[in-house]
C-alpha atoms as a PDB file:
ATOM      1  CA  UNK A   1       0.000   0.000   0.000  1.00  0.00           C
ATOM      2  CA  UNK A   2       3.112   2.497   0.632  1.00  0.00           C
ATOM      3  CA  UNK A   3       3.748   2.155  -3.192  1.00  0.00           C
ATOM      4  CA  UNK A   4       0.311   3.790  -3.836  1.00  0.00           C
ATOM      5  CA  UNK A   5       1.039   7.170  -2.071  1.00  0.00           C
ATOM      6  CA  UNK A   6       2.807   8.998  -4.945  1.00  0.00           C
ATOM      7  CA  UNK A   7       0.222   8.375  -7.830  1.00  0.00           C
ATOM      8  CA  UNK A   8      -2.659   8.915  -5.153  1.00  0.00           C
ATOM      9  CA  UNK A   9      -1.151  12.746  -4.349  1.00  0.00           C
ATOM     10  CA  UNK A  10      -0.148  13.350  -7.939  1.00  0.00           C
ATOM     11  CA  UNK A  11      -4.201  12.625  -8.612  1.00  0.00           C
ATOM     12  CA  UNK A  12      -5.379  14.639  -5.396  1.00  0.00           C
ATOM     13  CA  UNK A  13      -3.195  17.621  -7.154  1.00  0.00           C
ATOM     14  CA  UNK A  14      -4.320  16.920 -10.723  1.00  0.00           C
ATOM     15  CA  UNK A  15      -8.057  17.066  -9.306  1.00  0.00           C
ATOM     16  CA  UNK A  16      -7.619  20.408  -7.557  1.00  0.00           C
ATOM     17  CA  UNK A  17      -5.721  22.275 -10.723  1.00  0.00           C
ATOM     18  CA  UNK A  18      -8.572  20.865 -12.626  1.00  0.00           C
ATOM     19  CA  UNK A  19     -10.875  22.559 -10.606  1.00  0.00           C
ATOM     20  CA  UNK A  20      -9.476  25.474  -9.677  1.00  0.00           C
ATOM     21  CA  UNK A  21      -8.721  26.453 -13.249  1.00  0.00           C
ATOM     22  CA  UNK A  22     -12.088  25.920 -14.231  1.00  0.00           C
ATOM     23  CA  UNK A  23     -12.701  28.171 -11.737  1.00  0.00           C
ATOM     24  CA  UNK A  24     -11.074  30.707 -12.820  1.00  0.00           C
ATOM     25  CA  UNK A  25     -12.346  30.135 -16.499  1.00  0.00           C
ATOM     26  CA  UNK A  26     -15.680  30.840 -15.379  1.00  0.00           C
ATOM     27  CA  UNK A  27     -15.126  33.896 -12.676  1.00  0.00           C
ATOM     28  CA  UNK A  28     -12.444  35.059 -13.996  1.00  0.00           C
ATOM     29  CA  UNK A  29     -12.032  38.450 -16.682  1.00  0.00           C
ATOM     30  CA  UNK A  30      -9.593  39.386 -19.180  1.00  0.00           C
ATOM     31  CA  UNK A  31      -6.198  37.131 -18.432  1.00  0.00           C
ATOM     32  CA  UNK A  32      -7.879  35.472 -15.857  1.00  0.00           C
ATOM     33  CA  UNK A  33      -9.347  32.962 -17.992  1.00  0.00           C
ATOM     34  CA  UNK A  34      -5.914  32.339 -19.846  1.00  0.00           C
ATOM     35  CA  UNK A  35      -4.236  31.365 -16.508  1.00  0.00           C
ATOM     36  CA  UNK A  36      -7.113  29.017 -15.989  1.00  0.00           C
ATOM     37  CA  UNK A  37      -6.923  27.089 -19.182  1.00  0.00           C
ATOM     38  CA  UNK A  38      -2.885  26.780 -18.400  1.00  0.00           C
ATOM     39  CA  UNK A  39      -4.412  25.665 -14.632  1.00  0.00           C
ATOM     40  CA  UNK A  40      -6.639  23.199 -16.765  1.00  0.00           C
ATOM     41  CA  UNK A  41      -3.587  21.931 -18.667  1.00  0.00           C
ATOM     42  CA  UNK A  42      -1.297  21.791 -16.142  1.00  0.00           C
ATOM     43  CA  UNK A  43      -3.852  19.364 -14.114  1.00  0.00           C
ATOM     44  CA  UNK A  44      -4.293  16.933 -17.357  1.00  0.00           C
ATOM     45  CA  UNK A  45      -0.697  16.671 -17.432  1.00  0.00           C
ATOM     46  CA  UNK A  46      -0.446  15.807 -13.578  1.00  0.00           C
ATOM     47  CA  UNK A  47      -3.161  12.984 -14.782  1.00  0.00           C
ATOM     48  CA  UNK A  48      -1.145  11.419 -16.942  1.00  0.00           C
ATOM     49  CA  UNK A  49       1.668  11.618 -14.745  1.00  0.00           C
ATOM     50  CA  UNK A  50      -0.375   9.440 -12.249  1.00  0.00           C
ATOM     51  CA  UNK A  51      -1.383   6.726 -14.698  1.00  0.00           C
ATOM     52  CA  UNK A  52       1.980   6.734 -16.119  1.00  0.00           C
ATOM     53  CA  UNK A  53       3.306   5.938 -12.670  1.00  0.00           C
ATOM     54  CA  UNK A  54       0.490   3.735 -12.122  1.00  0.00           C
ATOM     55  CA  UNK A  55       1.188   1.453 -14.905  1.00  0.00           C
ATOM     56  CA  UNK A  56       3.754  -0.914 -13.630  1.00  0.00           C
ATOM     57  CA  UNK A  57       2.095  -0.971  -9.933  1.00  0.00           C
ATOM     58  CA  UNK A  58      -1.370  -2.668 -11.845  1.00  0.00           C
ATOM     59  CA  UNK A  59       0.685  -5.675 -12.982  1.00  0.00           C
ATOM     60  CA  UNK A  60       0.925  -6.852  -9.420  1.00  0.00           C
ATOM     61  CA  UNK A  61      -1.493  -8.010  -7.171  1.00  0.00           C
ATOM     62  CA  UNK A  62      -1.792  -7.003  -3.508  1.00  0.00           C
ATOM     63  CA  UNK A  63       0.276  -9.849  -2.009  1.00  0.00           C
ATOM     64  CA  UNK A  64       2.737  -8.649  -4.098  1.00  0.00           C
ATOM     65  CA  UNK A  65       3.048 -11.557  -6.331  1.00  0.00           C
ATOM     66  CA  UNK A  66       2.947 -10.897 -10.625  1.00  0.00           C
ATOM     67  CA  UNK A  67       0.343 -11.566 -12.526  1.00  0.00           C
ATOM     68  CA  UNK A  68       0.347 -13.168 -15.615  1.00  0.00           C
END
């Protein structure tokens, strides 16, 4: 379960840019909304981050053993 820590904060912070820059997309004027589509982008690229690092953990099961 220690192995799952990294890809479960990288989500947690690809979540909150998501939101937060569609946030500011919607309240936000002039170069406001700019910073929130970067926000957006930033967050999609945190989301693939965490299923990149994901990948190799899924081939495992939870007793540790590989699965075929």
């Amino acid at each position: 379960m220690k192995y799952l820590r990294g890809p479960l904060y990288l989500d947690i912070t690809a979540k909150g840019l998501c939101i937060l820059g569609a946030a500011l997309m919607i309240f936000g004027r002039g170069g406001w909304f700019y910073a929130g589509v970067a926000t957006v982008v930033l967050g999609v690229l945190f989301i693939g981050a965490s299923l990149m690092s994901t990948r190799h953990l899924r081939q495992r099961g939870w007793d540790g053993t590989k699965r075929s």
